[in-house]
Protein backbone atom coordinates (compact mmCIF):
# COMPACT_ATOMS: atom_id res chain seq x y z
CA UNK A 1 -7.72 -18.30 8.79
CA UNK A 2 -9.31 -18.11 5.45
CA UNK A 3 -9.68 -15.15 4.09
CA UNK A 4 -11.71 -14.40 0.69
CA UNK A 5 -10.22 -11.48 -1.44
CA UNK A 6 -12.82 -9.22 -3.89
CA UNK A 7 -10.22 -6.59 -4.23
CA UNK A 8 -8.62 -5.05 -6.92
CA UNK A 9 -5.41 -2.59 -7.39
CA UNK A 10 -2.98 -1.50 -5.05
CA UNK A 11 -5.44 -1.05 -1.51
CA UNK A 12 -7.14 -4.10 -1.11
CA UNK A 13 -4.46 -6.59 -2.65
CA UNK A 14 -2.05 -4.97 -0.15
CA UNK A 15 -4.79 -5.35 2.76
CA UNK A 16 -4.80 -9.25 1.96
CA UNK A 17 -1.07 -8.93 1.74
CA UNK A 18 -0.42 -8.06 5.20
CA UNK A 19 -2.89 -10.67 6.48
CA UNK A 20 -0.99 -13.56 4.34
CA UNK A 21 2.13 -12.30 5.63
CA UNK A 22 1.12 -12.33 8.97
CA UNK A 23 -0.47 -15.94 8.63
CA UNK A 24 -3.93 -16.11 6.73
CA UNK A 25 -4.62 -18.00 3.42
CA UNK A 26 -5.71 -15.73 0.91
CA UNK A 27 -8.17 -16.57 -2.07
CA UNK A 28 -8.23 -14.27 -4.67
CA UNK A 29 -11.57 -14.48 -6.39
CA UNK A 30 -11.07 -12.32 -10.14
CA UNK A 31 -13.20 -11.93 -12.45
CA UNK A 32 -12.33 -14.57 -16.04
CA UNK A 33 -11.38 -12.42 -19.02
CA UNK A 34 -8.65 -9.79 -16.89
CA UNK A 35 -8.26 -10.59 -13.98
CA UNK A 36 -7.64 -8.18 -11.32
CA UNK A 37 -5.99 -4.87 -13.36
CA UNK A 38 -3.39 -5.06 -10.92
CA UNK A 39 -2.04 -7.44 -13.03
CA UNK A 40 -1.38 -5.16 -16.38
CA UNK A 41 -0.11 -2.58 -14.20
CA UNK A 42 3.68 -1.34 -15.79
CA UNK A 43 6.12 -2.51 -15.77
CA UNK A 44 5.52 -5.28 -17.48
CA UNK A 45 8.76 -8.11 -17.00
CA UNK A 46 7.95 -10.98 -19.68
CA UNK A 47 4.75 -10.41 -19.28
CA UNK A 48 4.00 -10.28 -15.29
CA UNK A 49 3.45 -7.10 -13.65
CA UNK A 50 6.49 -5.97 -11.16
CA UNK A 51 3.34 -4.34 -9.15
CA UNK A 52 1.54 -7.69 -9.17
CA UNK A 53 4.32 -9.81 -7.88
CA UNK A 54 5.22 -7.76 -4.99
CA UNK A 55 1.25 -7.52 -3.92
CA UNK A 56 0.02 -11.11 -4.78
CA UNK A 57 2.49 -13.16 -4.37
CA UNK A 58 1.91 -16.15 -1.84
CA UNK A 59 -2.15 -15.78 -2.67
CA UNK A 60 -4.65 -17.93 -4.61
CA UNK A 61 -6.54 -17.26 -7.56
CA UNK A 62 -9.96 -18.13 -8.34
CA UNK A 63 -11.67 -17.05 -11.86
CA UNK A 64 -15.10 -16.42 -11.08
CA UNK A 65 -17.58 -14.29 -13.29
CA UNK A 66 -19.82 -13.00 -10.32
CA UNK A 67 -22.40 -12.06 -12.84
CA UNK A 68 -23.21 -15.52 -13.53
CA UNK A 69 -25.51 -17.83 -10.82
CA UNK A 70 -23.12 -20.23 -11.08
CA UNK A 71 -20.29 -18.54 -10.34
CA UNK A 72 -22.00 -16.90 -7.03
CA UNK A 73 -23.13 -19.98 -5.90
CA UNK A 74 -19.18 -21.02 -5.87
CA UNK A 75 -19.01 -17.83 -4.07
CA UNK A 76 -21.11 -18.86 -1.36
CA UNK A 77 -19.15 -22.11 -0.72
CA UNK A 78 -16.07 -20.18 -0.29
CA UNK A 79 -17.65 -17.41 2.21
CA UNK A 80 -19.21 -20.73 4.32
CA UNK A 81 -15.83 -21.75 5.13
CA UNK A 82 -14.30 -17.80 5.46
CA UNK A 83 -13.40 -15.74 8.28
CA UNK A 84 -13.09 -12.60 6.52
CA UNK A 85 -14.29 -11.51 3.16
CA UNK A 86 -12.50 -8.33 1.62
CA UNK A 87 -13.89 -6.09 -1.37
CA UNK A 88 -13.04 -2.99 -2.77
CA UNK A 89 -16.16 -1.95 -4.46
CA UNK A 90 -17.79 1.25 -4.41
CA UNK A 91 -20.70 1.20 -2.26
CA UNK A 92 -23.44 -1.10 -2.88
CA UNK A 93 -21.81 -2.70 -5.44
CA UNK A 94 -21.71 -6.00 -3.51
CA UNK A 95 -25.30 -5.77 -2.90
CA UNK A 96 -26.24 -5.70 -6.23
CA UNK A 97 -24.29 -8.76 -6.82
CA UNK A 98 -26.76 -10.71 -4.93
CA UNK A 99 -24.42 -10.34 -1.09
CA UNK A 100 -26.08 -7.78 1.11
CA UNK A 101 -24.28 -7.03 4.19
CA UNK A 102 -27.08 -7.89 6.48
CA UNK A 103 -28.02 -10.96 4.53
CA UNK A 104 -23.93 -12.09 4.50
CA UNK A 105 -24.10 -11.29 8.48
CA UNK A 106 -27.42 -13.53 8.66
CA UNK A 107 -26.25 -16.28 6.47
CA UNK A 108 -22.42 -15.95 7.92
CA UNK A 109 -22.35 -14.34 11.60
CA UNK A 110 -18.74 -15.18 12.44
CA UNK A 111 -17.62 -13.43 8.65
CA UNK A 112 -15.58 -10.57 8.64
CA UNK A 113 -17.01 -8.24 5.95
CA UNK A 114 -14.43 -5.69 5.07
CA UNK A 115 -15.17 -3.08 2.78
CA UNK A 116 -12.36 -0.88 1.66
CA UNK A 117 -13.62 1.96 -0.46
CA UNK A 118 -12.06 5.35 -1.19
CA UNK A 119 -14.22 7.25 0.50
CA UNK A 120 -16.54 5.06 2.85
CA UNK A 121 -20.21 3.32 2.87
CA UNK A 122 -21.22 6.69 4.08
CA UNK A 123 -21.76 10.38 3.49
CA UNK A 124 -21.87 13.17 0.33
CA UNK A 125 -18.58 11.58 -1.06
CA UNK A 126 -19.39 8.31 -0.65
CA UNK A 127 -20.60 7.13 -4.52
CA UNK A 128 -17.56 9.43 -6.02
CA UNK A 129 -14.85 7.75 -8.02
CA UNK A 130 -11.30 8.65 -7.19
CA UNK A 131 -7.90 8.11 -6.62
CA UNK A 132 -4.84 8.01 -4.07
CA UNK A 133 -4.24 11.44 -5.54
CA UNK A 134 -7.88 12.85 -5.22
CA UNK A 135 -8.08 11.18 -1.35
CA UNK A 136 -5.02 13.02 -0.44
CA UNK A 137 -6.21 16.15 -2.17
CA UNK A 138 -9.52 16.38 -0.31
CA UNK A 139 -7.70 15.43 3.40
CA UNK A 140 -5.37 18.35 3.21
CA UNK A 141 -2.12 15.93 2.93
CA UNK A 142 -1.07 17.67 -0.35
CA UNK A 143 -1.78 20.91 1.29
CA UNK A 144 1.79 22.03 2.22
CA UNK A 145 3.98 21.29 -0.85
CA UNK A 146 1.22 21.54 -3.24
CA UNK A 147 3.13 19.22 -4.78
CA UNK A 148 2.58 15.36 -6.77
CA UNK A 149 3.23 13.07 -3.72
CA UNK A 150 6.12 10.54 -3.65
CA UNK A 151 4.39 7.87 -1.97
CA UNK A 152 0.18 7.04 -2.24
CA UNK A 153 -0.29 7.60 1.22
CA UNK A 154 -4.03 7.33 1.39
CA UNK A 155 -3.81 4.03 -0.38
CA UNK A 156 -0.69 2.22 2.15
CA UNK A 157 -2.00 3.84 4.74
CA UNK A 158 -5.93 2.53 4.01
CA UNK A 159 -4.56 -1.03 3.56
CA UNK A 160 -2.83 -1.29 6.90
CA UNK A 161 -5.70 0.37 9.04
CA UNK A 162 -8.18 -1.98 6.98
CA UNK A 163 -5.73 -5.31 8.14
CA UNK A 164 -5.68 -3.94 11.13
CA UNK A 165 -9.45 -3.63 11.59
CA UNK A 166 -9.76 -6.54 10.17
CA UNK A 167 -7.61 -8.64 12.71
CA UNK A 168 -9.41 -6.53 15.84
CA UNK A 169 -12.64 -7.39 14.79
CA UNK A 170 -11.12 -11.26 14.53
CA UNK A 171 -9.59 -10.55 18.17
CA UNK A 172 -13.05 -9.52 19.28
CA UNK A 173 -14.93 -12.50 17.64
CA UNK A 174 -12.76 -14.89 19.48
CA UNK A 175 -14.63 -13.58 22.50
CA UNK A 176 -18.04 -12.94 21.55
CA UNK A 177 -18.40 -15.46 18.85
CA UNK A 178 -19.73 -12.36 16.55
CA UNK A 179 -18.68 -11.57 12.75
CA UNK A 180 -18.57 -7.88 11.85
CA UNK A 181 -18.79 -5.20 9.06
CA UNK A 182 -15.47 -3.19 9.04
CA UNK A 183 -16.07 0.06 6.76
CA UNK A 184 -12.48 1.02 5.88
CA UNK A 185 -12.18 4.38 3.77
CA UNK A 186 -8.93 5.03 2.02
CA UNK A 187 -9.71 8.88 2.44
CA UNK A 188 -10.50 8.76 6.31
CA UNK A 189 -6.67 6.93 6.65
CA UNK A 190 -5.37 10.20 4.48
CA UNK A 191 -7.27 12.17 7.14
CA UNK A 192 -6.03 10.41 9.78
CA UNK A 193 -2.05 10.13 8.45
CA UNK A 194 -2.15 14.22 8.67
CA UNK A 195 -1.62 14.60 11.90
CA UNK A 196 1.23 17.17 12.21
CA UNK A 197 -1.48 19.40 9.99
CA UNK A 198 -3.42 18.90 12.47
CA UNK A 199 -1.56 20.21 15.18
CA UNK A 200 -0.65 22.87 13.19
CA UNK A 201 -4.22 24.23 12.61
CA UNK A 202 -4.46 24.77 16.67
CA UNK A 203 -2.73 27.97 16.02
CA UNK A 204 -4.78 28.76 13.10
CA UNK A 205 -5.56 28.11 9.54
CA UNK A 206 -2.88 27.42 7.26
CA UNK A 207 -3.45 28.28 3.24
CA UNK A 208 -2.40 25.62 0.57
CA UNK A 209 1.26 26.04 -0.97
CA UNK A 210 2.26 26.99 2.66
CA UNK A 211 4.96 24.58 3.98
CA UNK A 212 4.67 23.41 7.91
CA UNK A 213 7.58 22.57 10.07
CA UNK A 214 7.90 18.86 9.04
CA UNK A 215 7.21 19.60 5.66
CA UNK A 216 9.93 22.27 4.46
CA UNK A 217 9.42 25.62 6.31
CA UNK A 218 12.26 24.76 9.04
CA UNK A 219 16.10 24.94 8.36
CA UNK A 220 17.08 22.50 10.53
CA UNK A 221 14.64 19.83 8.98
CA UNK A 222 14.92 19.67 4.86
CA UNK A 223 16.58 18.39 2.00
CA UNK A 224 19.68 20.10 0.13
CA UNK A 225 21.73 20.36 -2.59
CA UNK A 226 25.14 19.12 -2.15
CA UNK A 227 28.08 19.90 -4.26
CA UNK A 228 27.77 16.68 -6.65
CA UNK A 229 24.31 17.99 -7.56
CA UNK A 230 22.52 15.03 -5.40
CA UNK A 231 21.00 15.79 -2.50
CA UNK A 232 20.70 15.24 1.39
CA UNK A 233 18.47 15.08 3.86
CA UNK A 234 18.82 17.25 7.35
CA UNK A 235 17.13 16.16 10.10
CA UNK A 236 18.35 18.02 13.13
CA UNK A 237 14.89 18.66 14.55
CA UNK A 238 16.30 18.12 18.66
CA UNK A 239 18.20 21.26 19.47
CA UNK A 240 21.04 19.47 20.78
CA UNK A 241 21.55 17.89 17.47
CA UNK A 242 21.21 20.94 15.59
CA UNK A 243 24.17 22.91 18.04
CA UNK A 244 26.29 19.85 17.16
CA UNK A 245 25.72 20.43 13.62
CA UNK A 246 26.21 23.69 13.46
CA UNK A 247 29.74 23.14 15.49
CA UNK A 248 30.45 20.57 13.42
CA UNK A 249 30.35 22.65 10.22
CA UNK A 250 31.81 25.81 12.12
CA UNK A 251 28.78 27.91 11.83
CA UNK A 252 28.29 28.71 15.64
CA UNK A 253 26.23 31.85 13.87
CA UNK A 254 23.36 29.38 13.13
CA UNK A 255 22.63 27.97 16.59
CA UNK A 256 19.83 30.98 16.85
CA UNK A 257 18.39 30.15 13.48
CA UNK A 258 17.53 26.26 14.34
CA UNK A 259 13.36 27.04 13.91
CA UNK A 260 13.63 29.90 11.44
CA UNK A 261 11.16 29.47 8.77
CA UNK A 262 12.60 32.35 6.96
CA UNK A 263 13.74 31.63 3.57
CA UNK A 264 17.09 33.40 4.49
CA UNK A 265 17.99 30.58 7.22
CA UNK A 266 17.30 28.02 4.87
CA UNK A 267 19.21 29.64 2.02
CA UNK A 268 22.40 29.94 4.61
CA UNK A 269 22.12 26.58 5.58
CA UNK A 270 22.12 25.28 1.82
CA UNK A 271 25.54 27.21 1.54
CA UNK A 272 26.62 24.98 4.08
CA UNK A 273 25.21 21.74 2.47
CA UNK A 274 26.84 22.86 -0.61
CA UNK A 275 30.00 22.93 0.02
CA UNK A 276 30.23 19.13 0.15
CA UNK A 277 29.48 15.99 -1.75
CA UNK A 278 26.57 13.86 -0.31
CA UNK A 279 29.37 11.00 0.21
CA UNK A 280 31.43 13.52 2.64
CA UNK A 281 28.25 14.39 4.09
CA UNK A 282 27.15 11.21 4.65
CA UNK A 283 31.02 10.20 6.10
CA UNK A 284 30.49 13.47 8.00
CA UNK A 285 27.07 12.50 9.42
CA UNK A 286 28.53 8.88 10.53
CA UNK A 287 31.62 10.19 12.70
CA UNK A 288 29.55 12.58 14.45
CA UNK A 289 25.81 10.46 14.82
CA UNK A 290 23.88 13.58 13.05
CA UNK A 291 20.38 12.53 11.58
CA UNK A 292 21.37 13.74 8.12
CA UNK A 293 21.13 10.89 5.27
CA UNK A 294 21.47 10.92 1.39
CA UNK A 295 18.97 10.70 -0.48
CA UNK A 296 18.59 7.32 -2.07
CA UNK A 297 16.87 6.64 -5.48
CA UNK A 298 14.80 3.20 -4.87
CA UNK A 299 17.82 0.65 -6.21
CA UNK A 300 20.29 2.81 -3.99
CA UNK A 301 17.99 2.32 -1.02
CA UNK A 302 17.80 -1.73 -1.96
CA UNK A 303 21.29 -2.16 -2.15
CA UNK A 304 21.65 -0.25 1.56
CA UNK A 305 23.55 -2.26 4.32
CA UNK A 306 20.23 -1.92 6.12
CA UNK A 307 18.10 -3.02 3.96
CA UNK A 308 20.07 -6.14 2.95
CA UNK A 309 20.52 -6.65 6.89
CA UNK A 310 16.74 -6.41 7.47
CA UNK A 311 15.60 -8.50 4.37
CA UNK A 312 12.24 -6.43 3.86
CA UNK A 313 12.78 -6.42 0.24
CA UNK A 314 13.79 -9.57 -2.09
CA UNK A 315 14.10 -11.23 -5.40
CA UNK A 316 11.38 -13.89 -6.48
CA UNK A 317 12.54 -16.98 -8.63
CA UNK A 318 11.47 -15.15 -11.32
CA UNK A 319 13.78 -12.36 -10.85
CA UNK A 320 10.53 -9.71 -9.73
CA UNK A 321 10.85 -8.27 -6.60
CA UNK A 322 9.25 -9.82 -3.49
CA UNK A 323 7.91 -7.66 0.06
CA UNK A 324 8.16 -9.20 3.25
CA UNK A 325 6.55 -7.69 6.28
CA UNK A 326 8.19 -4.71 7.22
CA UNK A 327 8.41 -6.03 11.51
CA UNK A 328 9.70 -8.99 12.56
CA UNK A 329 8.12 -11.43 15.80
CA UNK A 330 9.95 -12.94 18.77
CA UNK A 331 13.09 -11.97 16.28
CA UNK A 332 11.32 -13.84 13.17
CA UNK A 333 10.56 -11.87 10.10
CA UNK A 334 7.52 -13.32 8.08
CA UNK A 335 9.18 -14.78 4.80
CA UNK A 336 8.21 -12.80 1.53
CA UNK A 337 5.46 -15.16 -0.51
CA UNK A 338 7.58 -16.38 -4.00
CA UNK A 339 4.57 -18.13 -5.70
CA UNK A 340 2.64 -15.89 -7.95
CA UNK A 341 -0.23 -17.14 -9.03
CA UNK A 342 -1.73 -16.68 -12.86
CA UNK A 343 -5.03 -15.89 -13.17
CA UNK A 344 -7.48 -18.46 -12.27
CA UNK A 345 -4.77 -21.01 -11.57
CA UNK A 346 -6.03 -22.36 -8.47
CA UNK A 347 -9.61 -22.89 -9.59
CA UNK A 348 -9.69 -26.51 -9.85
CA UNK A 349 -8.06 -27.09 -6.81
CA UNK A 350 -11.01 -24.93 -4.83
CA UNK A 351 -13.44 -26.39 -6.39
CA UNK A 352 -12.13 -29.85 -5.83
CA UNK A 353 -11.80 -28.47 -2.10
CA UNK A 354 -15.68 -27.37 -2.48
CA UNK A 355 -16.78 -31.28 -3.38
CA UNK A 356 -17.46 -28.69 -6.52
CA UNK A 357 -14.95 -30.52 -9.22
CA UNK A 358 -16.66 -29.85 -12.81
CA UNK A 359 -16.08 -30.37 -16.14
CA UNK A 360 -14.76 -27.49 -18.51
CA UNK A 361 -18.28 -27.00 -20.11
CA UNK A 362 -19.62 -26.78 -16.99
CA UNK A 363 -17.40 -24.52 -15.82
CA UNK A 364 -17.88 -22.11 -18.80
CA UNK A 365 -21.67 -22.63 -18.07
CA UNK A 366 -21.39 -21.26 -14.34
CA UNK A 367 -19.07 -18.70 -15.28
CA UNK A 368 -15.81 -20.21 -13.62
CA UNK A 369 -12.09 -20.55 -14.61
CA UNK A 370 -11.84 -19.03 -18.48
CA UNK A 371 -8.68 -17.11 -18.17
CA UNK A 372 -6.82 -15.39 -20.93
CA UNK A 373 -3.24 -15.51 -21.68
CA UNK A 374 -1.73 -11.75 -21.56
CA UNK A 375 -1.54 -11.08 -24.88
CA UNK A 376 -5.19 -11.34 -25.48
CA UNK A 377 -5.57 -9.32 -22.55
CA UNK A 378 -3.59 -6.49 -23.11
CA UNK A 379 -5.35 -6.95 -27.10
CA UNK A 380 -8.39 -6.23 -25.30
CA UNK A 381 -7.61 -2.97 -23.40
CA UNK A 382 -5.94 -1.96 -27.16
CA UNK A 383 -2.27 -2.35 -25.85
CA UNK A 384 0.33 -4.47 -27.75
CA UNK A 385 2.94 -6.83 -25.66
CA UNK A 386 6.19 -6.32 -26.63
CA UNK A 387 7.60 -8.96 -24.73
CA UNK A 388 10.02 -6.56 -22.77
CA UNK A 389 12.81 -8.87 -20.88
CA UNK A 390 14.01 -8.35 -16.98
């Protein structure tokens, strides 16, 4: 399966990511002078992006100025011998680049067109520029803490329900023999990843800064300070958990406060959690199978017996870290990509592939393969390199 990548930044790059992972042969198509941005992004380890190398590792990069004729016509070559073509433009940008949907399902009606935007081909949003941060804002996910999120939800989770479009309309074309248009919209996955919200606004509306059960209003299910100053997380939702914990720490007056969204229970239970370190906890939590954890900075969580054990995350030959996919088939985990591919280094090889092989001055005439190295680049954005080491 060939599938031809427009993206750019974290959604779409991780979209193509899970479909190489799971099989597919990705061809990044950037544009000459940059490159996808993805590839500045800090921090910058002798001069490769750690972002870059865990998202496009194991794909292929193409340098191709789409604003040139030449350049599209390249384009065209490629998308004659896709089965999915992936962009991240905001809406309509692809048609004024000379590739109408209905003209690319004319031309190409068993291609895949996937369009990841942030907030959709359609509706009032729809033209708006934004963010992770201004997707989650808008689908109530940052409602309950009111807080900067940890993780960009509306961006992981818009790149796996995109993939996953993506390989159900592929599923479906095997039968019917029919391309499609999949209209994936980063904001519409933040929508859809609030589900406990949700639920919660069946017994009414709740106002922002108000915490919900699973996000910090319960006693039995939140994170506390232990005596070392680091903290745990307690996760006795089940009530039979939460009477084990509670005789486990000798506090049979708790049992009645397990979904007590006062600030009182909480505040007794942190007395509790703070009269240990987060290692006894944790030794605790093991003899007596209680769903508390620590919690883990990033590196602590890497070097984790699980984690080693289930390989997700690794180190590239050039000492950046590398993502497998996070499920393994018939026992088999999909190996994490190593290659990294500079910008534009597998032009001549697609061209070649396209009975397209040309000459450098004919390249630069149609707009394909200038790349610059990444000083220049950075120059050009008005950053300096400083050549920081691993």
């Amino acid at each position: 399966m060939l599938v031809v990548d427009l993206s750019r930044l974290l959604p779409g790059p991780l979209t193509a990511k899970l479909l190489a992972d799971l099989g597919a042969r990705v061809v990044k198509v950037e544009e000459p002078r940059m490159g996808d941005p993805l590839r500045m992004a800090p921090p910058l380890v002798r001069g490769r992006s750690a972002l870059a190398a865990l998202l496009l590792a194991g794909v292929e990069s193409v340098a191709l100025d789409l604003g040139n004729p030449g350049a599209r016509d390249v384009l065209e070559d490629l998308l004659a011998r896709a089965d999915v073509l992936l962009e991240s433009f905001r809406p309509g940008t692809l048609a004024r680049l000379g590739f109408p949907p209905r003209e690319l399902a004319r031309r190409f009606p068993r291609l895949v067109v996937c369009s990841l935007s942030g907030y959709g081909q359609e509706g009032p949003q729809a033209p708006r520029a934004g963010h992770d941060l201004t997707y989650q804002a808008l689908a109530g996910t940052l409602a309950p803490t009111a807080r900067m999120p940890a993780v960009p939800v509306a961006d992981v989770a818009g790149a796996w329900s995109a993939a996953l479009a993506v390989v159900a309309a592929l599923y479906r074309r095997g039968a019917t023999g029919r391309g499609a248009r999949v209209d994936a919209s980063l904001y519409d996955a933040a929508l859809h990843a609030n589900v406990a919200a949700w639920a919660e606004e069946g017994a009414g509306e709740r106002e922002v800064g108000r915490a919900l059960p699973l996000t910090g209003s319960l006693p039995c299910y939140n994170l506390y300070l232990t005596a070392d100053r680091r903290y745990v997380a307690l996760a006795c939702l089940e009530p039979r958990f939460w009477k084990r914990f509670c005789a486990v720490v000798g506090r049979a007056d708790l049992e009645k406060r397990h979904l007590d969204a006062r600030l009182e229970a909480r505040q007794r239970v942190q007395e509790v959690i703070g009269g240990r370190t987060r290692d006894a906890w944790e030794a605790l939590a093991r003899e007596h199978d209680l769903p508390l954890e620590p919690v883990l900075s990033a590196a602590e969580a890497r070097r984790h017996p699980q984690a080693r054990e289930r390989r997700v995350v690794s180190t590239g030959p050039d000492g950046l870290l590398r993502l497998a996919y996070p499920a393994l088939l018939d026992g088999e985990r999909p190996e994490a990509a190593e290659r990294l591919p500079r910008l534009g280094d597998d032009t001549p090889a697609v061209l070649a592939e396209l009975g397209r092989a040309m000459r450098p001055a004919e390249q630069r005439a149609a707009g394909v393969g200038r790349r610059l190295g990444v000083k220049r680049v950075l120059a050009r954005i008005g950053l300096r390199w400083k050549g920081r080491r691993g």
